[in-house]
C-alpha atoms as a PDB file:
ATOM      1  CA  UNK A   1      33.302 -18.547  42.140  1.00  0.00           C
ATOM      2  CA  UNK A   2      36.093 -18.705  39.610  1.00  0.00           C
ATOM      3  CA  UNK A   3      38.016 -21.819  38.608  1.00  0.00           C
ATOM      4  CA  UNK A   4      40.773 -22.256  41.500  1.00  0.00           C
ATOM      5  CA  UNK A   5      44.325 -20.603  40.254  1.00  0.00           C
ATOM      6  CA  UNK A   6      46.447 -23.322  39.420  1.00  0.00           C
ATOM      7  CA  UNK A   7      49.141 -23.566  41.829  1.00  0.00           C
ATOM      8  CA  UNK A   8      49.688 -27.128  42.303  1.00  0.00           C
ATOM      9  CA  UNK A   9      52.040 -29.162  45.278  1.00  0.00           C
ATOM     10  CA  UNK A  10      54.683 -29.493  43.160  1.00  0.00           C
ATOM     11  CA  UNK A  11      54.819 -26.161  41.624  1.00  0.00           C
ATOM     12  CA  UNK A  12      55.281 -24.805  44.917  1.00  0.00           C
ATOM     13  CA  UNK A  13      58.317 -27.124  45.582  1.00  0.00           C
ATOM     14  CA  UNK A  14      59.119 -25.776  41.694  1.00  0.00           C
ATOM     15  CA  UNK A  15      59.164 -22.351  42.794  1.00  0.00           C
ATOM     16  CA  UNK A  16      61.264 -22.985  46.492  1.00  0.00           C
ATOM     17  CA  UNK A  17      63.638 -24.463  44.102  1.00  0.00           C
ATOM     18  CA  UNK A  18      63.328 -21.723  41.218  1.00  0.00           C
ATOM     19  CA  UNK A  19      64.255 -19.086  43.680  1.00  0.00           C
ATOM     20  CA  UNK A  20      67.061 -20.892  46.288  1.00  0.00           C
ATOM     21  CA  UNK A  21      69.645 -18.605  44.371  1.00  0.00           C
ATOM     22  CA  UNK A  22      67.457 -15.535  45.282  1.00  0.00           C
ATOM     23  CA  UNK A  23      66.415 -16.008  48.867  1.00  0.00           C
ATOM     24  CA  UNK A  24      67.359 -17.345  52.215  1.00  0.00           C
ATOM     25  CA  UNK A  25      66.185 -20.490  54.215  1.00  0.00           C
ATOM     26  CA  UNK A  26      64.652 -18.078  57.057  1.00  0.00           C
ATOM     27  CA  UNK A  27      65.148 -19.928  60.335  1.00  0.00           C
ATOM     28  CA  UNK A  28      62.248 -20.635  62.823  1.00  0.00           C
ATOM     29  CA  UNK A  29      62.651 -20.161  66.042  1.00  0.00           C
ATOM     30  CA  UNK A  30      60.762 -20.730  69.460  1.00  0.00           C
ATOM     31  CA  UNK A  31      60.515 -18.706  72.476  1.00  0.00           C
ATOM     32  CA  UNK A  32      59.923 -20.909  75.481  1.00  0.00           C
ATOM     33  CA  UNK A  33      58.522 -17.873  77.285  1.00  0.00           C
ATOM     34  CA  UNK A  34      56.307 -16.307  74.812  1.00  0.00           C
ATOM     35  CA  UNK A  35      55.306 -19.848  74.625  1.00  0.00           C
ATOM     36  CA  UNK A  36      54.445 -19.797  78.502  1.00  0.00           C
ATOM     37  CA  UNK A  37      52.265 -16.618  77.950  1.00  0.00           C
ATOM     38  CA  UNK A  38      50.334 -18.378  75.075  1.00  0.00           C
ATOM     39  CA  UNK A  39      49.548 -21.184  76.792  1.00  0.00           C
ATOM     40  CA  UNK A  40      50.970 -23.009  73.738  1.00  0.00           C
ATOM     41  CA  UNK A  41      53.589 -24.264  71.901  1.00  0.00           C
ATOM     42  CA  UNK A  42      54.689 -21.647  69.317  1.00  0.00           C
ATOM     43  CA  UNK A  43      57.156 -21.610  66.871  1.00  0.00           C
ATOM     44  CA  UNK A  44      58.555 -18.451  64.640  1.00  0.00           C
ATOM     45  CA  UNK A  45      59.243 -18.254  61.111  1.00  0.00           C
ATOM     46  CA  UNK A  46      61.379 -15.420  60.749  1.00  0.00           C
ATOM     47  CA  UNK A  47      60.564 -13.707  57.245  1.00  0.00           C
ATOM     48  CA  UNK A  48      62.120 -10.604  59.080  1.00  0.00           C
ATOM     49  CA  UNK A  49      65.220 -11.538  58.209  1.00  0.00           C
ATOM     50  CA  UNK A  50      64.906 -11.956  54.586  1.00  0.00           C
ATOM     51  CA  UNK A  51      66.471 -10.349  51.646  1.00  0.00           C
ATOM     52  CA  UNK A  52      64.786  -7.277  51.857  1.00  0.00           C
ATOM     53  CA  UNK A  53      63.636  -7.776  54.662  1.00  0.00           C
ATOM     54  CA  UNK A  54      60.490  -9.304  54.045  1.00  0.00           C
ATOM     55  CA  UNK A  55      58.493 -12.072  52.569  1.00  0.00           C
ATOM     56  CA  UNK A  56      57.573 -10.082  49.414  1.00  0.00           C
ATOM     57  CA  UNK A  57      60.878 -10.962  48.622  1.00  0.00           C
ATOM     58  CA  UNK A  58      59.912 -14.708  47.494  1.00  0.00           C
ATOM     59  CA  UNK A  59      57.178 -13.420  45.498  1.00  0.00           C
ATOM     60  CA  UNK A  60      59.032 -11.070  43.203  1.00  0.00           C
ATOM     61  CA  UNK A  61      61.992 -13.401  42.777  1.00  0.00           C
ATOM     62  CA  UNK A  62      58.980 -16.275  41.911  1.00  0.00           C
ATOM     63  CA  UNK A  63      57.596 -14.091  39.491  1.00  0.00           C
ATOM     64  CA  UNK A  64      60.443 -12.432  37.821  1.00  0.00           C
ATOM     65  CA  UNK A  65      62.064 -16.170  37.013  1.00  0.00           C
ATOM     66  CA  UNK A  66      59.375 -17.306  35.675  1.00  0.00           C
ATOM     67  CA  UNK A  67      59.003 -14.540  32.879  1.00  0.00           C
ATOM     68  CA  UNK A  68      60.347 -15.378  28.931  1.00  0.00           C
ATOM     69  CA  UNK A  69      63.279 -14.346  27.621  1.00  0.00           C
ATOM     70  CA  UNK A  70      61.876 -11.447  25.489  1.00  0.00           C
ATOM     71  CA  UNK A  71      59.888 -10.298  28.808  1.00  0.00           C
ATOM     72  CA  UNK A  72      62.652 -10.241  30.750  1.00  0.00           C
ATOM     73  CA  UNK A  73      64.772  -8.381  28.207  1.00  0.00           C
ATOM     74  CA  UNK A  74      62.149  -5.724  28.386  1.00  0.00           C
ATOM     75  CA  UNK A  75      62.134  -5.109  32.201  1.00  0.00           C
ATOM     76  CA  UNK A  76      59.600  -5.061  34.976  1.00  0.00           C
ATOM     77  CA  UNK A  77      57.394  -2.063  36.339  1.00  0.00           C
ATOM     78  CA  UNK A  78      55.122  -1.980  39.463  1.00  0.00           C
ATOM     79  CA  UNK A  79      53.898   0.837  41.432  1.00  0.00           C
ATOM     80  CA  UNK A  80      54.645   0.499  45.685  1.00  0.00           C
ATOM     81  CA  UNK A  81      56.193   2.347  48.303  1.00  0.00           C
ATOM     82  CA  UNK A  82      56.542  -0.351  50.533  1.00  0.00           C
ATOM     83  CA  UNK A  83      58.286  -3.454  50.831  1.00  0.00           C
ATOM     84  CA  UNK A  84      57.310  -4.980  47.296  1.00  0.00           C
ATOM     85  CA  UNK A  85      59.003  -1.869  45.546  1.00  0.00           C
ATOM     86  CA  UNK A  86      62.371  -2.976  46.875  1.00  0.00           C
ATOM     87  CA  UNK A  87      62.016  -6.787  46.611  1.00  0.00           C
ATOM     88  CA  UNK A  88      60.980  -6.450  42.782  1.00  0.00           C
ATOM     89  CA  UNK A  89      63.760  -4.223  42.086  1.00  0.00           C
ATOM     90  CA  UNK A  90      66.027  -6.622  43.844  1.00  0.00           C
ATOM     91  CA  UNK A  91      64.903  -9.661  42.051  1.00  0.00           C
ATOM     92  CA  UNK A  92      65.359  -7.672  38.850  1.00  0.00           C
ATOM     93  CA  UNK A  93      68.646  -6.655  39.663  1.00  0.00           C
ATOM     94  CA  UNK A  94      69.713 -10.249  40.428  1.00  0.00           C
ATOM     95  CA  UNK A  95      68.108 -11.231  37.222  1.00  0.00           C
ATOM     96  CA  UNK A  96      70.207  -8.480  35.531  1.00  0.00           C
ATOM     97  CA  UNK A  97      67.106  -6.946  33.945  1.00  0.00           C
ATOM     98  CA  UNK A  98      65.620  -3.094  34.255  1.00  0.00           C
ATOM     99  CA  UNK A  99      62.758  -2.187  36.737  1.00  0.00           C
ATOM    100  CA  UNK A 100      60.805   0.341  36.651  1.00  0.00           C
ATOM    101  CA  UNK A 101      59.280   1.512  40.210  1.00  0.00           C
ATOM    102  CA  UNK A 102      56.409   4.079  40.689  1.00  0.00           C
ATOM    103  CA  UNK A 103      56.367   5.380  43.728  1.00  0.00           C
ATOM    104  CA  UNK A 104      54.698   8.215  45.503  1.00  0.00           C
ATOM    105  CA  UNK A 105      56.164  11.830  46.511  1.00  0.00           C
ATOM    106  CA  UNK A 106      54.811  11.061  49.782  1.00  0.00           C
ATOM    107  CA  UNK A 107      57.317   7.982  50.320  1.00  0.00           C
ATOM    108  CA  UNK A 108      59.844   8.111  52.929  1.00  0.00           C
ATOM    109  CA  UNK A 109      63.210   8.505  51.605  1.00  0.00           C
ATOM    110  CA  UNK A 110      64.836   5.574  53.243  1.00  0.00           C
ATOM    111  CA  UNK A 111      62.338   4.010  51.047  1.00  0.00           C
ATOM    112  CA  UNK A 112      63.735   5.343  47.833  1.00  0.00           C
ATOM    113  CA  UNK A 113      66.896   4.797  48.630  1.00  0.00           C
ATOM    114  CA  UNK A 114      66.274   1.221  48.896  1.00  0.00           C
ATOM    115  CA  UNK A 115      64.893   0.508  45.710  1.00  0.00           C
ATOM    116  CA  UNK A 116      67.785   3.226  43.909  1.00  0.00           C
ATOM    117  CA  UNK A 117      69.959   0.826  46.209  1.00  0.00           C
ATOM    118  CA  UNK A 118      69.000  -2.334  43.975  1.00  0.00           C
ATOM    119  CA  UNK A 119      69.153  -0.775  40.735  1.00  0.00           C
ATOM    120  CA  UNK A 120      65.521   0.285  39.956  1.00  0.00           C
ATOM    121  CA  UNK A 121      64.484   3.410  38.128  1.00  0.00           C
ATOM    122  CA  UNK A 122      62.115   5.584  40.509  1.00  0.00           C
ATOM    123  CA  UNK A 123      59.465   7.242  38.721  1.00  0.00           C
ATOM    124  CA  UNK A 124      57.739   9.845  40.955  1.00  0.00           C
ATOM    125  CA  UNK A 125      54.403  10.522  41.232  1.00  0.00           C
ATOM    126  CA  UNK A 126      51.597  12.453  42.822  1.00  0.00           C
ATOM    127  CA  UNK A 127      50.619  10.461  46.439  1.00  0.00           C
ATOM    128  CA  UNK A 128      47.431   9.168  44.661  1.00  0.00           C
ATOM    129  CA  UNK A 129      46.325   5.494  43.762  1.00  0.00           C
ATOM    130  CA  UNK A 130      45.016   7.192  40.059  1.00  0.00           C
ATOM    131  CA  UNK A 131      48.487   8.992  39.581  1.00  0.00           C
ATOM    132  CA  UNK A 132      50.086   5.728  40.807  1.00  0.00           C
ATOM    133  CA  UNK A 133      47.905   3.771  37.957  1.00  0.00           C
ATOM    134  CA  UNK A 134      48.382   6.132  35.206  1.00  0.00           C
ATOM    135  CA  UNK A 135      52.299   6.451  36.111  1.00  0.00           C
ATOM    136  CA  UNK A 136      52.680   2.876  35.680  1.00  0.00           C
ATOM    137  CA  UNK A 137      50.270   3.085  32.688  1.00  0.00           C
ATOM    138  CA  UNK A 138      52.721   5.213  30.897  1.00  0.00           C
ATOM    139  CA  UNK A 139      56.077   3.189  31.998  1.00  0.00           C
ATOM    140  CA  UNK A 140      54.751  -0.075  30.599  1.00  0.00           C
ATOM    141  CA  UNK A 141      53.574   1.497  27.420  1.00  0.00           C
ATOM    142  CA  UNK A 142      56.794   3.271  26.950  1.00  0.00           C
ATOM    143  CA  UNK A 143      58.979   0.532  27.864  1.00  0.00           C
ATOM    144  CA  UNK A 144      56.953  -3.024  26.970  1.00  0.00           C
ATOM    145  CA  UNK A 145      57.394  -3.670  30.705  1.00  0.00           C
ATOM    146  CA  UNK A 146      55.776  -6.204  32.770  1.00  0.00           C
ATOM    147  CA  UNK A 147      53.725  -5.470  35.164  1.00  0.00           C
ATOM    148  CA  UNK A 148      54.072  -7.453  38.755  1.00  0.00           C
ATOM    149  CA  UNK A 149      51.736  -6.795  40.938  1.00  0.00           C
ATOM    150  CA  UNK A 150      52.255  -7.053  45.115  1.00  0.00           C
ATOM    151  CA  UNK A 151      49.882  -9.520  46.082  1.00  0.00           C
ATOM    152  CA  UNK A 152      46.935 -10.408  43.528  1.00  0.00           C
ATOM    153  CA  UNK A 153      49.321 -12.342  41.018  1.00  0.00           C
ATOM    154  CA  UNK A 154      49.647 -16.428  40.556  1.00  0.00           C
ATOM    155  CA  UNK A 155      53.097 -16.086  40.483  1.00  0.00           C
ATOM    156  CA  UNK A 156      53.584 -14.044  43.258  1.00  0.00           C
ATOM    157  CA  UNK A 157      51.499 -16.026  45.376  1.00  0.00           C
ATOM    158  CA  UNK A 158      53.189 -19.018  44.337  1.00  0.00           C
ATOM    159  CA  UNK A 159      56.219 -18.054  45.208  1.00  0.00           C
ATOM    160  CA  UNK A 160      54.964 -16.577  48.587  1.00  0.00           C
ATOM    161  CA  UNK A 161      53.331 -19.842  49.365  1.00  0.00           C
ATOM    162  CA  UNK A 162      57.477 -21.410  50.094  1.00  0.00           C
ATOM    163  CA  UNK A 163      57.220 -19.861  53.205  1.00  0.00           C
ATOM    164  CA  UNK A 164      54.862 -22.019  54.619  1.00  0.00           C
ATOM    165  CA  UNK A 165      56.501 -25.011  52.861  1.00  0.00           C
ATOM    166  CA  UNK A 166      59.453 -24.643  54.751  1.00  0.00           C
ATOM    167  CA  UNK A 167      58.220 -24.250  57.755  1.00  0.00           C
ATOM    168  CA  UNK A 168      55.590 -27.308  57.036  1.00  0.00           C
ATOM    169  CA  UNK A 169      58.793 -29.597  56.016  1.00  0.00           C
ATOM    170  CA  UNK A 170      60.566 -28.674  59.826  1.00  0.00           C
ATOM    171  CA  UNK A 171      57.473 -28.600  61.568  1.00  0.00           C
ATOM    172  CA  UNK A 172      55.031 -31.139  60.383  1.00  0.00           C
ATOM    173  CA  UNK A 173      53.009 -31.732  63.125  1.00  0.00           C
ATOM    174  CA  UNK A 174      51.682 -27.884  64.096  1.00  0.00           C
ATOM    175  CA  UNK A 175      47.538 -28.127  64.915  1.00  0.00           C
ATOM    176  CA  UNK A 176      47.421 -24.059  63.682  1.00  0.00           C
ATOM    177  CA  UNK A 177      49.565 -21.891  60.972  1.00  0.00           C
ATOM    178  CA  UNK A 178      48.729 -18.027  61.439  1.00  0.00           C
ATOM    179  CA  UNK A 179      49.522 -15.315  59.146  1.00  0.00           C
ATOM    180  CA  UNK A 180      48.872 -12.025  58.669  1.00  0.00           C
ATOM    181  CA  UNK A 181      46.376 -10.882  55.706  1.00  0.00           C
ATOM    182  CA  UNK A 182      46.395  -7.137  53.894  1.00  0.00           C
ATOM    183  CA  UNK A 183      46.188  -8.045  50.457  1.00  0.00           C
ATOM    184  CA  UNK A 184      46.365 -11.586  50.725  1.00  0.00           C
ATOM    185  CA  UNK A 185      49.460 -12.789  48.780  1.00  0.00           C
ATOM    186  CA  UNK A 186      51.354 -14.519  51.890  1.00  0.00           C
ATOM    187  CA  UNK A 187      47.780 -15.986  53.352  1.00  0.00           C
ATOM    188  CA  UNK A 188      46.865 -17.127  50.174  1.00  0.00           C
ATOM    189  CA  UNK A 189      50.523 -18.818  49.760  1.00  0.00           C
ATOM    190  CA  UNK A 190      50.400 -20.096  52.921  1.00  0.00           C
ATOM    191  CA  UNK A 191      46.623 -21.727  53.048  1.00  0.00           C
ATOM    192  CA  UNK A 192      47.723 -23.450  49.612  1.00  0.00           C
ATOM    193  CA  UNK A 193      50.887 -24.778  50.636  1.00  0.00           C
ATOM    194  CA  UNK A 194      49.498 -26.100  53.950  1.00  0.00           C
ATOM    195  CA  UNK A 195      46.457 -27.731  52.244  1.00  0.00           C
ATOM    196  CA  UNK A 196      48.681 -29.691  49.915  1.00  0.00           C
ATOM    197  CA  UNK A 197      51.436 -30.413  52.743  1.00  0.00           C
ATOM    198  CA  UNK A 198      49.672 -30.891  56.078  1.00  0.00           C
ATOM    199  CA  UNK A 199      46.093 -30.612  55.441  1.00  0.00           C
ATOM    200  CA  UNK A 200      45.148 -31.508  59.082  1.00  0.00           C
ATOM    201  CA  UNK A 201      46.595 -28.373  59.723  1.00  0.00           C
ATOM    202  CA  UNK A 202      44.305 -25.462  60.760  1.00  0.00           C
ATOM    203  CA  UNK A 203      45.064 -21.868  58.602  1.00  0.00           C
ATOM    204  CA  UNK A 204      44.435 -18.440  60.152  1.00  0.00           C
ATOM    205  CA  UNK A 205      44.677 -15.324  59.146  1.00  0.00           C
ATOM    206  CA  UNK A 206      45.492 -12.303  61.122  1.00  0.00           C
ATOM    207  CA  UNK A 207      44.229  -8.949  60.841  1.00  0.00           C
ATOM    208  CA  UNK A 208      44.050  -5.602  62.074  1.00  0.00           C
ATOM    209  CA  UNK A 209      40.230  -4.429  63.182  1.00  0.00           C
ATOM    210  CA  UNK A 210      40.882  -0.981  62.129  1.00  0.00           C
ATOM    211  CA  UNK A 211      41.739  -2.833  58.031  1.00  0.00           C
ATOM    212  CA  UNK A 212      39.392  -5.449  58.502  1.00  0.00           C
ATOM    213  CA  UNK A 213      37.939  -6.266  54.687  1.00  0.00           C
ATOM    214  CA  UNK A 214      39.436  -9.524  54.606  1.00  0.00           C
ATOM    215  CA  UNK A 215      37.643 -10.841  57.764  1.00  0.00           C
ATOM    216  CA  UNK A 216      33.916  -8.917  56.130  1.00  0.00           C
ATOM    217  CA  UNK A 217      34.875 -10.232  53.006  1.00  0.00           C
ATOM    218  CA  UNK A 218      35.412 -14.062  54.305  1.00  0.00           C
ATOM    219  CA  UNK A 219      32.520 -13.955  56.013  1.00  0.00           C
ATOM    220  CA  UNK A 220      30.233 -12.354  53.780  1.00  0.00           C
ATOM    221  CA  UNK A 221      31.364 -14.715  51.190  1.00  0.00           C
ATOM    222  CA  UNK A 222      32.414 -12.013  48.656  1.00  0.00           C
ATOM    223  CA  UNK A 223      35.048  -9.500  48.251  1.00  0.00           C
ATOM    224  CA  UNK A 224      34.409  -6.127  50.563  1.00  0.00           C
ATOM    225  CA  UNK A 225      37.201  -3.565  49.207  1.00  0.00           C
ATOM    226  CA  UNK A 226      38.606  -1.399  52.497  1.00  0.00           C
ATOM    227  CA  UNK A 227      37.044   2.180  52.875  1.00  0.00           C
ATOM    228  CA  UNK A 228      39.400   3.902  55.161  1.00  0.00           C
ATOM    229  CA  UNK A 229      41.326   1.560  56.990  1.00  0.00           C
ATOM    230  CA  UNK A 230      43.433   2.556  59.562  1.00  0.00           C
ATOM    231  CA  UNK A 231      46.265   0.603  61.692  1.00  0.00           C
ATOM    232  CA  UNK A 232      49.999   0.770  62.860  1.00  0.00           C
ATOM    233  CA  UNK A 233      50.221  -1.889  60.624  1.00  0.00           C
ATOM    234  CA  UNK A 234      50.767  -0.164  58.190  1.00  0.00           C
ATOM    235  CA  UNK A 235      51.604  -3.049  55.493  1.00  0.00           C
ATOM    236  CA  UNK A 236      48.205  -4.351  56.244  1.00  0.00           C
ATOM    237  CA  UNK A 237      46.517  -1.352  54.741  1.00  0.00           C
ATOM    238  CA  UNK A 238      45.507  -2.907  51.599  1.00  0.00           C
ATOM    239  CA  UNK A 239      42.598  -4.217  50.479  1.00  0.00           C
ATOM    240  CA  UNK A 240      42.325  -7.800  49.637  1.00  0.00           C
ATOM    241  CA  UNK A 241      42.622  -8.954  46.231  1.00  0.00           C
ATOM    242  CA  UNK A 242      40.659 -10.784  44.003  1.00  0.00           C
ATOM    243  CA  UNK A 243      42.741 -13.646  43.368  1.00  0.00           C
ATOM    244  CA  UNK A 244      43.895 -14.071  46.983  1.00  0.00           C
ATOM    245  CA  UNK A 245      40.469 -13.936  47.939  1.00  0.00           C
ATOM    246  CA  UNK A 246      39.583 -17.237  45.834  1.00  0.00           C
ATOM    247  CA  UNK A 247      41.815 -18.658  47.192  1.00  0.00           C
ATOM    248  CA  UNK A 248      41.460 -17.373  51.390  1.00  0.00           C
ATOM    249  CA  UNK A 249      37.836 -18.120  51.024  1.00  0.00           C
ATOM    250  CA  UNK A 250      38.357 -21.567  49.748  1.00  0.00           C
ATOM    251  CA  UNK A 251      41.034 -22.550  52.195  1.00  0.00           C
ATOM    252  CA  UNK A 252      41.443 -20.803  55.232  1.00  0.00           C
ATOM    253  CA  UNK A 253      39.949 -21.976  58.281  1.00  0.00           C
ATOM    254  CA  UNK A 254      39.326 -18.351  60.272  1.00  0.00           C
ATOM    255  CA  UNK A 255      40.523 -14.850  60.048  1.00  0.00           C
ATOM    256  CA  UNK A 256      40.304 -13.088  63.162  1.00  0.00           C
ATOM    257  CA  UNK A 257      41.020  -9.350  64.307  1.00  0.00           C
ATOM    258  CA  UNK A 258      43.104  -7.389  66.844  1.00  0.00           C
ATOM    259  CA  UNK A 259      43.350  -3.799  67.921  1.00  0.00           C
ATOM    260  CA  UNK A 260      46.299  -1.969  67.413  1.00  0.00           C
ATOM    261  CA  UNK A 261      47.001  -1.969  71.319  1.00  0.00           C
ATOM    262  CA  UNK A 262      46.679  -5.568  70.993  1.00  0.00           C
ATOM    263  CA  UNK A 263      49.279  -5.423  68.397  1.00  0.00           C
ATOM    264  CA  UNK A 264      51.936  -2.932  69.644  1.00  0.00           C
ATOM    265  CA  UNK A 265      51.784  -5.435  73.422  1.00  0.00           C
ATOM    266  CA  UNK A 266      52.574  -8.323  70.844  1.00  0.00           C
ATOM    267  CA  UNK A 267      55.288  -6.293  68.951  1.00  0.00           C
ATOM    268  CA  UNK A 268      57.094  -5.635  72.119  1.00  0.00           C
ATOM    269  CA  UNK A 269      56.947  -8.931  73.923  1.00  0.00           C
ATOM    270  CA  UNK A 270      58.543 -10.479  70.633  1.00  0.00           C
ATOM    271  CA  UNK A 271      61.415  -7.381  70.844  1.00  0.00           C
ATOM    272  CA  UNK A 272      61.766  -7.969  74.484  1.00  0.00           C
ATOM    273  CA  UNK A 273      61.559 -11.606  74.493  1.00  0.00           C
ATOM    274  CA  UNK A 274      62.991 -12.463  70.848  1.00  0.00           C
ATOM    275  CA  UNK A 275      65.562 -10.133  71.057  1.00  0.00           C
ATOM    276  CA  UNK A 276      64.545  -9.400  67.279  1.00  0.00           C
ATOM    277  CA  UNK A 277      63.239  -6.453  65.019  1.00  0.00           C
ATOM    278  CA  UNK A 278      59.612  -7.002  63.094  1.00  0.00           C
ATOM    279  CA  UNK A 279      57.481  -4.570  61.819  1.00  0.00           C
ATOM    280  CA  UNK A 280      54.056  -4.089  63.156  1.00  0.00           C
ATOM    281  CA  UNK A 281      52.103  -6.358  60.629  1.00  0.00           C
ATOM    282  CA  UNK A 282      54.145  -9.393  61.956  1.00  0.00           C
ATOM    283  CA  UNK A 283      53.158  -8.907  65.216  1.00  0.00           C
ATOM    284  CA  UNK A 284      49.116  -9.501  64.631  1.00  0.00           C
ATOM    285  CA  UNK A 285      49.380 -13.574  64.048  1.00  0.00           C
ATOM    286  CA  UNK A 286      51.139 -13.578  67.872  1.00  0.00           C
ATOM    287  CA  UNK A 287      48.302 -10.517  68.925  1.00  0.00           C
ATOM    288  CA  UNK A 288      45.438 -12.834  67.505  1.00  0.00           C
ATOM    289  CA  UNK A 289      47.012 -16.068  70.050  1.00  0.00           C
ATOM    290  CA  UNK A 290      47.208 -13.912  72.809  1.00  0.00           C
ATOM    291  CA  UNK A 291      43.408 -12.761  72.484  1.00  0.00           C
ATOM    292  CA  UNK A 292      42.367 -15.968  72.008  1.00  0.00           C
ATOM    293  CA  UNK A 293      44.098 -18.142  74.243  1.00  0.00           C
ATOM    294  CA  UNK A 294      41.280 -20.624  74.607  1.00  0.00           C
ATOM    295  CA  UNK A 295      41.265 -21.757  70.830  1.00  0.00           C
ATOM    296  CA  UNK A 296      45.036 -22.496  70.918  1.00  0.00           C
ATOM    297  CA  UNK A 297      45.278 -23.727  74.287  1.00  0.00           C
ATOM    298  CA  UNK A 298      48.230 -26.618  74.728  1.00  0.00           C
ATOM    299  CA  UNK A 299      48.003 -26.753  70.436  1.00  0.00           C
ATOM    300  CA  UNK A 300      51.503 -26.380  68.471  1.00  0.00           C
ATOM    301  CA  UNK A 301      50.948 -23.190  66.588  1.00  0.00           C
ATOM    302  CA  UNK A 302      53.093 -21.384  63.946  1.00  0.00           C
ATOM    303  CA  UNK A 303      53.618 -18.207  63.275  1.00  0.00           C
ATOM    304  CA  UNK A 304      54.722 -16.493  59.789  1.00  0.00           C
ATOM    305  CA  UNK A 305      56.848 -13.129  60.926  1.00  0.00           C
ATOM    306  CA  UNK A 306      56.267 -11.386  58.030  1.00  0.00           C
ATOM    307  CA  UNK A 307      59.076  -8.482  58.298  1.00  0.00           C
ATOM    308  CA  UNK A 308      61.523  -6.603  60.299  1.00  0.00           C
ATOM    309  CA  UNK A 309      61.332  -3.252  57.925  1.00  0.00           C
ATOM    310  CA  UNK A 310      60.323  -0.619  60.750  1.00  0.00           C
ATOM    311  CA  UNK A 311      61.010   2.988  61.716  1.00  0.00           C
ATOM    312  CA  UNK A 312      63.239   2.492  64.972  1.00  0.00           C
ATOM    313  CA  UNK A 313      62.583   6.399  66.130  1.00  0.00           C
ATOM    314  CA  UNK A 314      59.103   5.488  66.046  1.00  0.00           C
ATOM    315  CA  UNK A 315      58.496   3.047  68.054  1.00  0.00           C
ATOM    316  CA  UNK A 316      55.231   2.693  69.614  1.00  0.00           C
ATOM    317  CA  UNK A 317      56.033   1.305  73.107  1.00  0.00           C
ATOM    318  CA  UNK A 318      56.202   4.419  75.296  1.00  0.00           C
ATOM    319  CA  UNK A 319      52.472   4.525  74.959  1.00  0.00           C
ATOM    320  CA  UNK A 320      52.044   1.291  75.874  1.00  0.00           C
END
């Protein structure tokens, strides 16, 4: 195994500081019964309403600050559809820099608009991970921008891995800390930032069983890309990267799976008892306690929402 990344304690508390200008202090909340249904004491931190609307939002801002001068003069590129493509451009906009977003024909519109919204350039191309590559090929070459990935980056992780710290300095006594896990940028933040700042603390991640490489790949010991995963939660599609998985395999406790009616009876307990929007990938760390109510029995147990960016007309709870 490689040489762990180095993201250190305090360049973590760097990075929450690097990007206060950037982000908001999500709140954490608790739900007394949600809680009751557990059979545990569960609190909420609410990446849903971040800038963006999202965690990814952290990551980009981490990773954009931390470029040089000349870099930044230069702009930043990436190729996404979801909620990375907007964050990045955001961060960039802040930053008063260019970005450069490929993005499929295939995207939804609302989408688009978003990252036209903060100021990026949309280059469009065919719905295709080799036309995605080779668009973003061709904007970095013709530009000298940087590339910033979604997930398998040291900065983005880094800058990810503030979530947990700020739940972790609020709540320093939580037994479990569950998040969910697609390509492994928040887990990998989180299991990091929990080791360093309450390493009696048990990490989870959370995962759909229809996108379940991360949970093969942990327990095979090596990385197992995705073949054709397929899940509501749709921002848990992604395979799990190579970096993140250094790091998940190194410091996270379990991952464990849910099925997507497992997920959408989470989702709506959390709209009906929260009173608040998430998308479906936030509701598999709550999913995961509610299958499993014997491992967090009576434990305090925190949960990483990791967005509210969701289609309202297509809600899944009329089949449920």
């Amino acid at each position: 195994m490689k040489k762990q990344p180095n993201i250190t304690a305090k360049s973590i508390r760097e990075a929450r500081e690097r990007i206060d200008h950037m982000v908001h202090y999500t709140p954490v909340l608790h739900s007394e019964a949600i809680s009751k249904v557990a059979g545990c004491d569960l609190v909420f931190k609410c990446e849903n309403f971040q800038k963006v609307g999202a965690f990814k939002a952290r990551g980009a801002a981490n990773a954009v600050l931390k470029m040089s001068p000349e870099e930044r003069r230069k702009g930043v590129a990436t190729h996404s559809s979801g909620n990375h493509a907007a964050a990045l451009a955001r961060a960039a906009q802040v930053a008063n820099i260019p970005s450069y977003i490929v993005m499929p024909s295939s995207a939804p519109q609302v989408k688009r608009n978003a990252v036209e919204g903060y100021g990026g350039i949309v280059i469009e191309c065919e719905p295709n991970l080799k036309a995605r590559e080779e668009g973003l090929k061709a904007v970095v070459n013709q530009y000298g921008a940087t590339f910033i990935p979604p997930y398998d980056h040291i900065d983005v992780v880094e800058g990810q891995a503030t979530c947990a710290l700020e739940l972790l300095e609020t709540y320093r006594s939580l037994d479990f800390l569950i998040a969910p896990v697609g390509g492994g940028g928040l887990l990998a933040g989180t299991a990091l930032a929990t080791k360093f700042y309450s390493p009696n603390t048990k990490i989870i991640g959370a995962e759909p069983e229809g996108a379940n490489d991360a949970k093969m790949s942990f327990e095979a010991g090596y990385r197992i890309p995705v073949q054709t995963p397929n899940t509501i939660a749709d921002g848990l599609l992604t395979s799990l990267g190579k970096l993140n998985f250094e790091i998940i395999f190194k410091n996270v406790d379990y991952i464990l799976t849910v099925s997507d009616q497992e997920i959408i009876s989470a989702m709506r307990l959390i709209y009906e008892r929260m009173k608040i929007v998430i998308e479906p990938s936030s509701a598999v760390p709550l999913a995961v306690v509610l299958k499993n109510k014997n491992l967090f029995a009576n434990q305090n147990v925190g949960i990483i929402l990791s967005g509210g960016n969701v289609d309202l007309a297509g809600l899944p709870f009329k089949s449920s």
